[in-house]
PDB file of N, CA and C in Angstrom:
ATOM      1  N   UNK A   1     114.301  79.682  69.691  1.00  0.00           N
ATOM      2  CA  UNK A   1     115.459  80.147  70.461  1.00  0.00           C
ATOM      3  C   UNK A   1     115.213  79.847  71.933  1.00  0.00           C
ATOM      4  N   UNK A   2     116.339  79.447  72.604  1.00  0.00           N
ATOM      5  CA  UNK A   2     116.155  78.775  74.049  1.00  0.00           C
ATOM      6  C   UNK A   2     117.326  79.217  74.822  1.00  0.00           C
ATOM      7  N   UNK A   3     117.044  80.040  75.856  1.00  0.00           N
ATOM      8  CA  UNK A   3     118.545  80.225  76.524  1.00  0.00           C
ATOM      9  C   UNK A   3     118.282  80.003  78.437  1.00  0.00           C
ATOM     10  N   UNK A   4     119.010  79.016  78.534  1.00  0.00           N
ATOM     11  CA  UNK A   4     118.795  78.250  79.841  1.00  0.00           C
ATOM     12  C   UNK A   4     119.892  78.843  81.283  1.00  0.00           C
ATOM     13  N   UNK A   5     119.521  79.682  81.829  1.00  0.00           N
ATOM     14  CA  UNK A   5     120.280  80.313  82.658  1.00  0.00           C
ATOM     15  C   UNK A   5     120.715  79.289  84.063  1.00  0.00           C
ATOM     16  N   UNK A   6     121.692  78.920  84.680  1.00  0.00           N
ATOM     17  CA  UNK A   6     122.071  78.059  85.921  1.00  0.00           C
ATOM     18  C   UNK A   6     123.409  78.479  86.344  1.00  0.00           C
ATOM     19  N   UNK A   7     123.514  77.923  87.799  1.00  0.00           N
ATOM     20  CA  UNK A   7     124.660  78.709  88.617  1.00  0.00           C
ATOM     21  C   UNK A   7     124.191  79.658  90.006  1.00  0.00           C
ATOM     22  N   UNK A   8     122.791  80.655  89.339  1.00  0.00           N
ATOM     23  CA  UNK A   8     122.781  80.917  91.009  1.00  0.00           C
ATOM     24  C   UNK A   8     122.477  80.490  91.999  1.00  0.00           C
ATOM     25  N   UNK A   9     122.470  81.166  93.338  1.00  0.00           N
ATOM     26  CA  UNK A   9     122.045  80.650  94.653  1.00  0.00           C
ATOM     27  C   UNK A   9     122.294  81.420  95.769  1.00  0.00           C
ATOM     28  N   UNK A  10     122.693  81.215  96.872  1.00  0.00           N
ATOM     29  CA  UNK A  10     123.134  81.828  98.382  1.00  0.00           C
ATOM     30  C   UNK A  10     124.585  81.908  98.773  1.00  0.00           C
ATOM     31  N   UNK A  11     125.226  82.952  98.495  1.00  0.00           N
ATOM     32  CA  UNK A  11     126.765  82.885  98.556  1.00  0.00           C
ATOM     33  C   UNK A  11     126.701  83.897  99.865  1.00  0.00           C
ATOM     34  N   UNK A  12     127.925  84.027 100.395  1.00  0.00           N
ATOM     35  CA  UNK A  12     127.991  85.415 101.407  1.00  0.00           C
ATOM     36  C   UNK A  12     128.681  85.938 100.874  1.00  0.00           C
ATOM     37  N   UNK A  13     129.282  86.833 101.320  1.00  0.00           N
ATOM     38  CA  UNK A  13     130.023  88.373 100.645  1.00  0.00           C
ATOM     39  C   UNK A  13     131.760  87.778 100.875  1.00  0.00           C
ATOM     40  N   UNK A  14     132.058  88.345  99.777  1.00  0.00           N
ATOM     41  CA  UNK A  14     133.465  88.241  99.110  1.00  0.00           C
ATOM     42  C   UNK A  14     133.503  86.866  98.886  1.00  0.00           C
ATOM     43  N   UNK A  15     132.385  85.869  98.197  1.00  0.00           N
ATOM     44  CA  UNK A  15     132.143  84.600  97.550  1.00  0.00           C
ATOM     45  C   UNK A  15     132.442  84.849  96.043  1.00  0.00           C
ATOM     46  N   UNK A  16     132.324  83.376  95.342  1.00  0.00           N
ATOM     47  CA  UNK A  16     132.138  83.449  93.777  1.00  0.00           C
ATOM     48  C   UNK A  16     131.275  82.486  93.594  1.00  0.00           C
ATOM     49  N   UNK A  17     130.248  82.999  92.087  1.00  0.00           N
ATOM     50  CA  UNK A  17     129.229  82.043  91.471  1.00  0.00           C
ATOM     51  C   UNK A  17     130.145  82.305  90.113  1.00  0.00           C
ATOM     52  N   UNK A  18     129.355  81.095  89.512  1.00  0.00           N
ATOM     53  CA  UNK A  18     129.664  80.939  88.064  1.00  0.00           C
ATOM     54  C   UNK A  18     128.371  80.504  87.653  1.00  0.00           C
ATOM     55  N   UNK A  19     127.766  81.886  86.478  1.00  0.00           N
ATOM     56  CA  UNK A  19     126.293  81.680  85.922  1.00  0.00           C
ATOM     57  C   UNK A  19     127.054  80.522  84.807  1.00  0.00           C
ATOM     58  N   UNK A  20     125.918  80.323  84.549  1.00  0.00           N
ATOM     59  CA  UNK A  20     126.525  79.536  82.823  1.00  0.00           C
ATOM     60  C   UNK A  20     124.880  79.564  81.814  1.00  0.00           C
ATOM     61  N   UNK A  21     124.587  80.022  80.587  1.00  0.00           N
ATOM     62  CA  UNK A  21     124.115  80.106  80.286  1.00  0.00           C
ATOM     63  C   UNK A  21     123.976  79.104  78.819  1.00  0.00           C
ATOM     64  N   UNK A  22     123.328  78.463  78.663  1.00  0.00           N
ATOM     65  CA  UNK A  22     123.081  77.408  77.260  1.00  0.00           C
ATOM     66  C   UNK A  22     122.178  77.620  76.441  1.00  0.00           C
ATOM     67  N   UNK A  23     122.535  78.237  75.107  1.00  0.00           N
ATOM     68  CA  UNK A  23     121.762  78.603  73.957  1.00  0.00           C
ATOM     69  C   UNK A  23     121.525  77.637  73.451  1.00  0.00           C
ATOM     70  N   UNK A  24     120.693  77.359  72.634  1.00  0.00           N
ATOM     71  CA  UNK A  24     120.030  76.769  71.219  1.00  0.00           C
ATOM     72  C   UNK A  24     118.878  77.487  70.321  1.00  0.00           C
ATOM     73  N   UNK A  25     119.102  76.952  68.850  1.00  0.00           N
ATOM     74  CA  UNK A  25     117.756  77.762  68.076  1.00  0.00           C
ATOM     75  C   UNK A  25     118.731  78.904  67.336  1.00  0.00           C
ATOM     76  N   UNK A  26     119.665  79.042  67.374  1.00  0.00           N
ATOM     77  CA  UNK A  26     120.413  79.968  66.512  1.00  0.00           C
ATOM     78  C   UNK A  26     121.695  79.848  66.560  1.00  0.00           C
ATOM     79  N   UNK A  27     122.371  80.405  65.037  1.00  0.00           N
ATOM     80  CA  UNK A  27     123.851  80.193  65.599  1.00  0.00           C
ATOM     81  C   UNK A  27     124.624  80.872  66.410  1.00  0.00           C
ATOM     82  N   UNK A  28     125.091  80.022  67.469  1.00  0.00           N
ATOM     83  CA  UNK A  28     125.636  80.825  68.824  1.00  0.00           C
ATOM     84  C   UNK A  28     126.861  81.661  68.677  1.00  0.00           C
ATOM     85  N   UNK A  29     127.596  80.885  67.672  1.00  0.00           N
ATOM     86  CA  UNK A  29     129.164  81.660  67.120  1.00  0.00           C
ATOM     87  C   UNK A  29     128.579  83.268  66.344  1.00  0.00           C
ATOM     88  N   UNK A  30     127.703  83.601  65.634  1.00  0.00           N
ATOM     89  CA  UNK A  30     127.261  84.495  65.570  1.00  0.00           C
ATOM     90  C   UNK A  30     126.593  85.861  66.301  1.00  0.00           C
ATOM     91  N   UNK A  31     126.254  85.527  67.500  1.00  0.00           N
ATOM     92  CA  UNK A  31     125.448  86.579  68.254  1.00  0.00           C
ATOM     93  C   UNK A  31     126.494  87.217  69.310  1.00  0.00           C
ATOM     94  N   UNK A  32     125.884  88.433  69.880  1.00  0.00           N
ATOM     95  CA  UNK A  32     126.425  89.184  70.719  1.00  0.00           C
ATOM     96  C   UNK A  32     125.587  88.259  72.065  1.00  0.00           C
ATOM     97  N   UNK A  33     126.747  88.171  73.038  1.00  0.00           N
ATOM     98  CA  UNK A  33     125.506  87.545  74.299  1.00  0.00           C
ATOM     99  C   UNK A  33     125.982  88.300  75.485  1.00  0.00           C
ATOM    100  N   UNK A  34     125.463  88.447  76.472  1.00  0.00           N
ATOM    101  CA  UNK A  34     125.414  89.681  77.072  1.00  0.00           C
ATOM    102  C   UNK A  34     124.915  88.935  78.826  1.00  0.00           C
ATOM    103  N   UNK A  35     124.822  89.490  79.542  1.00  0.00           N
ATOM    104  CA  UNK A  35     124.616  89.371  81.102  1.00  0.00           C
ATOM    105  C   UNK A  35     123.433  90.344  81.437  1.00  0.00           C
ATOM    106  N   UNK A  36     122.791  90.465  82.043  1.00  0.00           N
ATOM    107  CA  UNK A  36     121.508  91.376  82.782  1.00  0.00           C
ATOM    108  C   UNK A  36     121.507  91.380  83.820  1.00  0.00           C
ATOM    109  N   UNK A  37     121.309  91.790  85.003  1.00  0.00           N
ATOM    110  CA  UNK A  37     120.848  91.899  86.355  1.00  0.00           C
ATOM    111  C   UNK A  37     119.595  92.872  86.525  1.00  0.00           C
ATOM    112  N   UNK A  38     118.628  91.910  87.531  1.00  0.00           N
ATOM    113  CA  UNK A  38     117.439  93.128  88.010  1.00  0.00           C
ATOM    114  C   UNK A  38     117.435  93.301  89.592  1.00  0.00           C
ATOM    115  N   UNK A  39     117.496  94.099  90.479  1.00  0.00           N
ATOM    116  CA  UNK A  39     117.222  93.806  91.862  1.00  0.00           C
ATOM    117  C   UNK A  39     115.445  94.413  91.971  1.00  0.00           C
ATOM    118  N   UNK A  40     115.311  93.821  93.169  1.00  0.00           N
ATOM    119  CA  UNK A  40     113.584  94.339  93.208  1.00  0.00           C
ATOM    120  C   UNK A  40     113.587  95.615  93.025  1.00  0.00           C
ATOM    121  N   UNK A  41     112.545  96.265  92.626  1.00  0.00           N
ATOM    122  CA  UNK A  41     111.868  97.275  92.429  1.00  0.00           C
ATOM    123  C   UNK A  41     113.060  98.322  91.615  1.00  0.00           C
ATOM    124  N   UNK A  42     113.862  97.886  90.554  1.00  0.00           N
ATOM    125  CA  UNK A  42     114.848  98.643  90.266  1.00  0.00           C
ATOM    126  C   UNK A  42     114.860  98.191  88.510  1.00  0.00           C
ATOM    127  N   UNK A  43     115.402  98.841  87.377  1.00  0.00           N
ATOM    128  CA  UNK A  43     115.631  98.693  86.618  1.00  0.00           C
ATOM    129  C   UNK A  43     116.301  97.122  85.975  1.00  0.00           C
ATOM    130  N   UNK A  44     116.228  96.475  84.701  1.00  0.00           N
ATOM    131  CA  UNK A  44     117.652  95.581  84.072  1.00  0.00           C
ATOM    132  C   UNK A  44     118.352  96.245  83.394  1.00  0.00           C
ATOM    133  N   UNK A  45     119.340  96.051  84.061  1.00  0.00           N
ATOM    134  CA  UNK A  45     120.523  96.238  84.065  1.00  0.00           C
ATOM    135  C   UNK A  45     121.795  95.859  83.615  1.00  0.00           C
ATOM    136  N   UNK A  46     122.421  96.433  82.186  1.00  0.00           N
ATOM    137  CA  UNK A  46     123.518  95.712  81.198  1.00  0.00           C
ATOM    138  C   UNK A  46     124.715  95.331  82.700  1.00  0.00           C
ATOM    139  N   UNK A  47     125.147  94.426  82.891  1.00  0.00           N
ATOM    140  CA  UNK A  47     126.590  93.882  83.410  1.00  0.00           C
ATOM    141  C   UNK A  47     127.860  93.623  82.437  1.00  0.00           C
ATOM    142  N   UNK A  48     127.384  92.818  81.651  1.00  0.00           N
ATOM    143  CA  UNK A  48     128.866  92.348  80.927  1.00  0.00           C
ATOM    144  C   UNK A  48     128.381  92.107  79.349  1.00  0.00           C
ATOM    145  N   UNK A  49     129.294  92.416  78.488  1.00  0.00           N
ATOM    146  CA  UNK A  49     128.490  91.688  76.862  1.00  0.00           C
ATOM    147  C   UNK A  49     130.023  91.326  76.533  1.00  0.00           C
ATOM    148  N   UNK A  50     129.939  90.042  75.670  1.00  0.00           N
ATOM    149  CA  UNK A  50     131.091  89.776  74.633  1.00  0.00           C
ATOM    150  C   UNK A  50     130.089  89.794  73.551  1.00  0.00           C
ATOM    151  N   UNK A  51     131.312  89.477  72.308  1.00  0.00           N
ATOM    152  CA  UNK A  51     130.998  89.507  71.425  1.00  0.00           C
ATOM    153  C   UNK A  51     131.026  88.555  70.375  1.00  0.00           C
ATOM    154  N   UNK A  52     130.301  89.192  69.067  1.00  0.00           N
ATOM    155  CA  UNK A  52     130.371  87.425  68.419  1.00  0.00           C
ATOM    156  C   UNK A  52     131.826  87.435  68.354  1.00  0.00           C
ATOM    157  N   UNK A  53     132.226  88.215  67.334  1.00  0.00           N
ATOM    158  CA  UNK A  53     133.256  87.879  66.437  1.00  0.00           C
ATOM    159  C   UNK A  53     134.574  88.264  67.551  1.00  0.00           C
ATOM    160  N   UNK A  54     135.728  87.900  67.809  1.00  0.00           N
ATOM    161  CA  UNK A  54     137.175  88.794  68.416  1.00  0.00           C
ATOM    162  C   UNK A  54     136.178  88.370  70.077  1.00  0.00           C
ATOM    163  N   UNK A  55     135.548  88.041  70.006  1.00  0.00           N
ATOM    164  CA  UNK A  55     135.229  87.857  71.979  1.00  0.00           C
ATOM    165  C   UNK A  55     135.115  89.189  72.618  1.00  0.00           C
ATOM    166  N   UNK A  56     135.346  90.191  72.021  1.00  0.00           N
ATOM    167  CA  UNK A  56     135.665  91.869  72.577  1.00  0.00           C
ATOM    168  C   UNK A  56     134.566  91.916  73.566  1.00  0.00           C
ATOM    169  N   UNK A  57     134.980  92.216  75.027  1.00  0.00           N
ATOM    170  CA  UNK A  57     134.294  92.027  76.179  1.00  0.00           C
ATOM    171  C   UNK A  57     133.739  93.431  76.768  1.00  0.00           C
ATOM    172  N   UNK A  58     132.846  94.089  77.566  1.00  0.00           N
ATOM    173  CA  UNK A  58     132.823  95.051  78.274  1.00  0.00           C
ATOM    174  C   UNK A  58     131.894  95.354  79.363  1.00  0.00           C
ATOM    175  N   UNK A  59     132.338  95.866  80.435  1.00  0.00           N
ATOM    176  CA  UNK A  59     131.845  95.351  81.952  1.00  0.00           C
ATOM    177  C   UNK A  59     131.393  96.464  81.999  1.00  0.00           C
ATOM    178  N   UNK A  60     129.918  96.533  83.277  1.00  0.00           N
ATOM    179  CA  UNK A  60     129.270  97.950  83.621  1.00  0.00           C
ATOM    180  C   UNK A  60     130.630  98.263  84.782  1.00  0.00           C
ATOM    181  N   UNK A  61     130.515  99.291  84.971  1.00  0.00           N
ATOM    182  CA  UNK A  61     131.701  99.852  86.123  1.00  0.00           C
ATOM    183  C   UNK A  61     131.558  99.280  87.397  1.00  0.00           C
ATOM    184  N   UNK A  62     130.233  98.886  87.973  1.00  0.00           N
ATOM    185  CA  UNK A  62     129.759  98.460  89.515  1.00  0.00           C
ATOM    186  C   UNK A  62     130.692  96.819  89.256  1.00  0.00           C
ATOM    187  N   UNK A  63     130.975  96.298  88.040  1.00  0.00           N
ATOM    188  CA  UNK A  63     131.348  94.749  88.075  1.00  0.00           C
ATOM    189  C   UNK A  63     132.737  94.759  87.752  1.00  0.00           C
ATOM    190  N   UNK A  64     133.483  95.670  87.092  1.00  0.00           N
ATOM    191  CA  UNK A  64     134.808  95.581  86.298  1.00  0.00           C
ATOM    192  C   UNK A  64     135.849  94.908  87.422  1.00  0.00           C
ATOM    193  N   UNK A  65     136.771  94.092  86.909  1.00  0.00           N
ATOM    194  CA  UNK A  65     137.624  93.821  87.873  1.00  0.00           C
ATOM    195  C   UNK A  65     137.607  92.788  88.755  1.00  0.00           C
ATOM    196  N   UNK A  66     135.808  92.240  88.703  1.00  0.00           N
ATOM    197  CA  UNK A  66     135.389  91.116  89.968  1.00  0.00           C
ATOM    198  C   UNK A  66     134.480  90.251  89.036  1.00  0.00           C
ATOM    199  N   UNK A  67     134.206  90.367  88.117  1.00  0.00           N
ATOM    200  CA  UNK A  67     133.456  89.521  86.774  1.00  0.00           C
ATOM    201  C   UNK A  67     133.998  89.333  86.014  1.00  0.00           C
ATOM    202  N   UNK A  68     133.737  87.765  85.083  1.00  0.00           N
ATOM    203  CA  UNK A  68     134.352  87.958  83.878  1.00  0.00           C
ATOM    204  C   UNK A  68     133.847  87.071  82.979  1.00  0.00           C
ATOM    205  N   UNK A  69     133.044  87.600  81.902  1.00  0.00           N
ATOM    206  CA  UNK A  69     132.345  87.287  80.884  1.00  0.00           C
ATOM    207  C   UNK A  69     132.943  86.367  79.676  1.00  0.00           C
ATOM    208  N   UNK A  70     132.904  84.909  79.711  1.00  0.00           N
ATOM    209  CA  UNK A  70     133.123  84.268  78.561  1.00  0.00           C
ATOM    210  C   UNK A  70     132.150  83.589  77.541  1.00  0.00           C
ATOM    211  N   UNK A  71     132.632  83.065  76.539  1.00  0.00           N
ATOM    212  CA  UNK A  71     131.863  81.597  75.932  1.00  0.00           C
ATOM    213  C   UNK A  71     132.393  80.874  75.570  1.00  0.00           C
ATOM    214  N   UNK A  72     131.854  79.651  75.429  1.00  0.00           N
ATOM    215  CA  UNK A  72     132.332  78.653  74.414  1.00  0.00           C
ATOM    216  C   UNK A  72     131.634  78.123  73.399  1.00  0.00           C
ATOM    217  N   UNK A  73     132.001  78.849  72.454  1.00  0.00           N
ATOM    218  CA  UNK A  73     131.420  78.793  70.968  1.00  0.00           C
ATOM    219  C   UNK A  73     130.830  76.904  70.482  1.00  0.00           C
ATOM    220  N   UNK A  74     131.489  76.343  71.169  1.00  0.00           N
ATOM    221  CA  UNK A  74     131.470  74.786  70.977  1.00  0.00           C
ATOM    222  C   UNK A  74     130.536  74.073  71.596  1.00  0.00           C
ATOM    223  N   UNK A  75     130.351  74.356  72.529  1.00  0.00           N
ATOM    224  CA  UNK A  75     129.358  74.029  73.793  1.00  0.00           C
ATOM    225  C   UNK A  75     127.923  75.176  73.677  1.00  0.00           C
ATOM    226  N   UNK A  76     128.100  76.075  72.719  1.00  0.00           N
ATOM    227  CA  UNK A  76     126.839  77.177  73.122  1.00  0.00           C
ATOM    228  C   UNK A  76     126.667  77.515  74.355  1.00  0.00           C
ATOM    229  N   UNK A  77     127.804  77.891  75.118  1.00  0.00           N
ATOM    230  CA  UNK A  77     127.125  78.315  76.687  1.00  0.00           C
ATOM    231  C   UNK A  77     128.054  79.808  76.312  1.00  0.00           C
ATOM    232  N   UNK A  78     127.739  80.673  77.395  1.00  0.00           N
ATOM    233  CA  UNK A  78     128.430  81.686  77.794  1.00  0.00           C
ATOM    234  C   UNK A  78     128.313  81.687  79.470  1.00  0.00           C
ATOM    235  N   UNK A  79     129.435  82.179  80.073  1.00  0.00           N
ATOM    236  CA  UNK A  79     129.489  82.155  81.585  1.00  0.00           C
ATOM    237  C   UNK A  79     129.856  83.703  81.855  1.00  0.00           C
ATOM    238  N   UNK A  80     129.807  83.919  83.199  1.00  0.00           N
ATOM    239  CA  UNK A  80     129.824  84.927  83.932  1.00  0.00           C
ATOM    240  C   UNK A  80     130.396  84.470  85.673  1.00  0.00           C
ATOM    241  N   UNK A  81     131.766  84.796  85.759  1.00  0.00           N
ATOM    242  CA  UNK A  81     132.668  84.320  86.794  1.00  0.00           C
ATOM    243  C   UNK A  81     132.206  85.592  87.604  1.00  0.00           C
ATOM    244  N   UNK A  82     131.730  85.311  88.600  1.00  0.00           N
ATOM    245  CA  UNK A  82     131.264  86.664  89.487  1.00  0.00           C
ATOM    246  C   UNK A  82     132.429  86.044  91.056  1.00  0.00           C
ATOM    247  N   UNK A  83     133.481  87.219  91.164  1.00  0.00           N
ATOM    248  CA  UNK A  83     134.104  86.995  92.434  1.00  0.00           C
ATOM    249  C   UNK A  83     133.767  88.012  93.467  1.00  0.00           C
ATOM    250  N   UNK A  84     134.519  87.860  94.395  1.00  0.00           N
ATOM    251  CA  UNK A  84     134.291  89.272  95.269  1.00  0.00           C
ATOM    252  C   UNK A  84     133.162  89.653  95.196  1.00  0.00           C
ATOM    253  N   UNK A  85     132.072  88.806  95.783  1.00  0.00           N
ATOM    254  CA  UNK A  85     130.481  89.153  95.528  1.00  0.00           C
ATOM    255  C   UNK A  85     130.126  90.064  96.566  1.00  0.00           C
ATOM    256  N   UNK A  86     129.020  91.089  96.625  1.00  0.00           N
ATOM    257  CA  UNK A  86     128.801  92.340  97.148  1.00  0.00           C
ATOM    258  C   UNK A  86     127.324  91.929  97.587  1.00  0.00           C
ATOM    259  N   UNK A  87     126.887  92.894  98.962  1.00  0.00           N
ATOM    260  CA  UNK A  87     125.095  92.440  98.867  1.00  0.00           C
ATOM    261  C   UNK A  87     124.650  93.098  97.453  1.00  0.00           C
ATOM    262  N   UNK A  88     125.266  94.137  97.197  1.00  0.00           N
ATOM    263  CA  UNK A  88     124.708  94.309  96.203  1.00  0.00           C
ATOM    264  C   UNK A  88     124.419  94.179  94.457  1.00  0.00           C
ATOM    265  N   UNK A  89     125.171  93.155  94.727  1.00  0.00           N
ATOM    266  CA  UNK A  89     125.364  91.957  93.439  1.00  0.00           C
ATOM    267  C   UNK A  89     123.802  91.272  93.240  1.00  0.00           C
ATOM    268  N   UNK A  90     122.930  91.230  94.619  1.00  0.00           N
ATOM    269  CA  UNK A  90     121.916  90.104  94.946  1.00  0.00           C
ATOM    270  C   UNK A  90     120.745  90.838  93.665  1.00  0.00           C
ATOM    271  N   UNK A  91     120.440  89.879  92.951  1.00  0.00           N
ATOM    272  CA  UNK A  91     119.665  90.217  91.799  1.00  0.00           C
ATOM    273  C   UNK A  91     118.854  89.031  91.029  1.00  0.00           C
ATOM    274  N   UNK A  92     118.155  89.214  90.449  1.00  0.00           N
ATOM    275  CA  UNK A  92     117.814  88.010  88.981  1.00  0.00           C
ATOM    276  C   UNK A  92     118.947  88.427  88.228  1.00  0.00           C
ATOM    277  N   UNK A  93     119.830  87.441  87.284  1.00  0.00           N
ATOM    278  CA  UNK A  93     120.825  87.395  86.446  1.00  0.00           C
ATOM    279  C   UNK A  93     119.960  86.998  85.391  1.00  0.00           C
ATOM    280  N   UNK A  94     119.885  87.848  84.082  1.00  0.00           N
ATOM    281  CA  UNK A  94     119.033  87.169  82.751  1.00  0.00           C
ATOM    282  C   UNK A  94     120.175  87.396  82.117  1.00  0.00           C
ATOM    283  N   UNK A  95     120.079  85.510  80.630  1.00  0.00           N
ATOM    284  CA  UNK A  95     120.977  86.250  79.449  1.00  0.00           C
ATOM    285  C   UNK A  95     119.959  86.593  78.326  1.00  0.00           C
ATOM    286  N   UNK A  96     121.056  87.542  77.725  1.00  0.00           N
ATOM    287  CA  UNK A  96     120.277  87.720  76.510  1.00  0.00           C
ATOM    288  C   UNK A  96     121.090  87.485  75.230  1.00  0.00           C
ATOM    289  N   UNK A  97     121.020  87.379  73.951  1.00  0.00           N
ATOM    290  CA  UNK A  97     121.012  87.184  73.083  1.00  0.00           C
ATOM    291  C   UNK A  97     121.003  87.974  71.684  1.00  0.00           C
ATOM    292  N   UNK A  98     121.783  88.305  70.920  1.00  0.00           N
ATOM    293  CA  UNK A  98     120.886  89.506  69.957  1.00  0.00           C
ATOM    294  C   UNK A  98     122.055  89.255  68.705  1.00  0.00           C
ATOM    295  N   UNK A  99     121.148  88.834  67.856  1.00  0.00           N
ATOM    296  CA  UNK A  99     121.794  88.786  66.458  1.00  0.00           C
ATOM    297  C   UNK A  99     120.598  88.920  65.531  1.00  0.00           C
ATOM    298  N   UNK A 100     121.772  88.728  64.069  1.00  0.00           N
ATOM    299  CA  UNK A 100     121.116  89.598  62.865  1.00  0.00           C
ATOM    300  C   UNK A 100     120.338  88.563  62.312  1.00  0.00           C
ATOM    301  N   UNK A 101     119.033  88.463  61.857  1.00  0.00           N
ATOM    302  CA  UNK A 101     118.142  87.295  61.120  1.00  0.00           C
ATOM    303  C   UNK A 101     117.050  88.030  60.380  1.00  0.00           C
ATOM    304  N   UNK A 102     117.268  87.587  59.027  1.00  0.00           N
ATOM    305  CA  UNK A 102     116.023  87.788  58.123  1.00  0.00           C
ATOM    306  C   UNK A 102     115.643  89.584  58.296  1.00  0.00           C
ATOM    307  N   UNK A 103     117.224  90.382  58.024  1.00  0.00           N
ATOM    308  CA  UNK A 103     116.631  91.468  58.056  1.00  0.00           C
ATOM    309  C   UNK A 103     116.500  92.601  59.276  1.00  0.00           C
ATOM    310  N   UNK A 104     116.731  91.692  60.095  1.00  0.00           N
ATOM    311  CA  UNK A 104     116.431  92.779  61.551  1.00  0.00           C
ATOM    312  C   UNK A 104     117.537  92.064  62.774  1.00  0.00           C
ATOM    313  N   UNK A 105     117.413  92.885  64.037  1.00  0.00           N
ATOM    314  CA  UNK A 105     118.338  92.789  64.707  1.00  0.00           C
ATOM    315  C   UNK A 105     117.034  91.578  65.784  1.00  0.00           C
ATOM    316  N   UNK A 106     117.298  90.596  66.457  1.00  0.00           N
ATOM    317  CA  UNK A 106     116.553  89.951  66.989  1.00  0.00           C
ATOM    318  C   UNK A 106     117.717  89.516  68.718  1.00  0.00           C
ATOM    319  N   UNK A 107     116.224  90.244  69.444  1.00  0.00           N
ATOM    320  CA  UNK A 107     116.849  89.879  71.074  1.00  0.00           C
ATOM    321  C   UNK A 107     115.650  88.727  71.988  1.00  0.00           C
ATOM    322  N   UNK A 108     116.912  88.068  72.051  1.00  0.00           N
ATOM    323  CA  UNK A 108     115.938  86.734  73.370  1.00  0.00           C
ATOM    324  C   UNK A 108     116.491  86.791  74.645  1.00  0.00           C
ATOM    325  N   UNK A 109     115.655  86.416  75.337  1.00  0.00           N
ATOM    326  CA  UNK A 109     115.734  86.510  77.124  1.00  0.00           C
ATOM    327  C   UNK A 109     115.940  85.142  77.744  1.00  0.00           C
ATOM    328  N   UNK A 110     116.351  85.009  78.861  1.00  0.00           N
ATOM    329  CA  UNK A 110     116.496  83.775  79.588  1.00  0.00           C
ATOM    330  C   UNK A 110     115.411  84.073  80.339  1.00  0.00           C
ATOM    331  N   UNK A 111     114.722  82.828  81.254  1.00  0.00           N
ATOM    332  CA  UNK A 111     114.535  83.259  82.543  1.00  0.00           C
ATOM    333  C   UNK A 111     114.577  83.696  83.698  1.00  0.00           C
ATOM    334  N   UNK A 112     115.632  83.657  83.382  1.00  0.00           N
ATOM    335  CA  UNK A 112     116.641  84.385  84.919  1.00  0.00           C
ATOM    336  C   UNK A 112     117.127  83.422  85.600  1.00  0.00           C
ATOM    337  N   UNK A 113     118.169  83.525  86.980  1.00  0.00           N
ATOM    338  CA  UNK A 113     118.425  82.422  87.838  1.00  0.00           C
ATOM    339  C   UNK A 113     118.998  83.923  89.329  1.00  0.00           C
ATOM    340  N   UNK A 114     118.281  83.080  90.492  1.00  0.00           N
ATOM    341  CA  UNK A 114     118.366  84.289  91.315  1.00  0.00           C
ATOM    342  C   UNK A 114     120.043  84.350  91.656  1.00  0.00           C
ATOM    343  N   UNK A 115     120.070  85.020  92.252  1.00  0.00           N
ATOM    344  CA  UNK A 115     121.829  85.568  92.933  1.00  0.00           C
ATOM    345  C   UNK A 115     121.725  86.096  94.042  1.00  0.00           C
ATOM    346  N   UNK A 116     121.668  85.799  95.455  1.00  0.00           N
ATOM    347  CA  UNK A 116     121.717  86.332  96.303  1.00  0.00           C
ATOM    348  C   UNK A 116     122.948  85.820  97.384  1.00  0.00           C
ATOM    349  N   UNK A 117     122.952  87.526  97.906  1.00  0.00           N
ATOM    350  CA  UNK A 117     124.762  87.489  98.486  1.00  0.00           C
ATOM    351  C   UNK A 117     124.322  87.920  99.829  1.00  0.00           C
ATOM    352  N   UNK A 118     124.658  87.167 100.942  1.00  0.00           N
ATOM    353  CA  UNK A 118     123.931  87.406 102.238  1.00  0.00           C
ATOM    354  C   UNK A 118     124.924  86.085 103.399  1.00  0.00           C
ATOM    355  N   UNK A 119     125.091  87.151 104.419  1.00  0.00           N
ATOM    356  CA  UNK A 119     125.666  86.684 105.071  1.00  0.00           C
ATOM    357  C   UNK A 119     124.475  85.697 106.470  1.00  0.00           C
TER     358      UNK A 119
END
């Protein structure tokens, strides 16, 4: 399983990034895929998850309204439209991954890609 995180960088405030994330190693039309954020010395942090099946989407409250979580089942990517960016948006962005295999529920990580919002 391989999930390749790209898109961040140095935006200033009230900017937009677009993460984009590229799976392989499982079937992508199957899994729940999801968004993370960490800022230093602070918890990761759920942002956005769709879903396999119906796309059924849902945002943490700090993002609703200024993010917006897709995929494309065809391409194996999922994205994350981040507008109206905040300093406090500035984070590592990880995706993750989590579907059903051989019995158990199985979660993979990206490496992250940084996000920083700075004027």
């Amino acid at each position: 399983v391989q999930l390749v995180e790209s898109g961040g960088g140095l935006v200033q405030p009230g900017g937009s990034l677009r993460l984009s994330c590229a799976a392989s190693g499982f079937t992508f039309s199957s899994a729940d895929m999801s968004w993370y954020r960490q800022a230093p010395g602070k918890e990761r942090d759920l942002v956005a998850v769709i879903t396999s099946a119906g796309g059924r989407r849902s945002y943490a409250d700090s993002v609703k309204g200024r993010f917006t979580i897709s995929r494309d089942n065809a391409k194996n990517t999922v994205y994350l439209q981040m507008n109206s960016l905040k300093s406090e948006d500035t984070a590592v962005y990880f995706c993750n991954s989590r579907f059903w295999r051989l019995g158990s529920w199985r979660n993979y990580w990206g490496q992250g890609t940084q996000v920083t919002v700075s004027s």
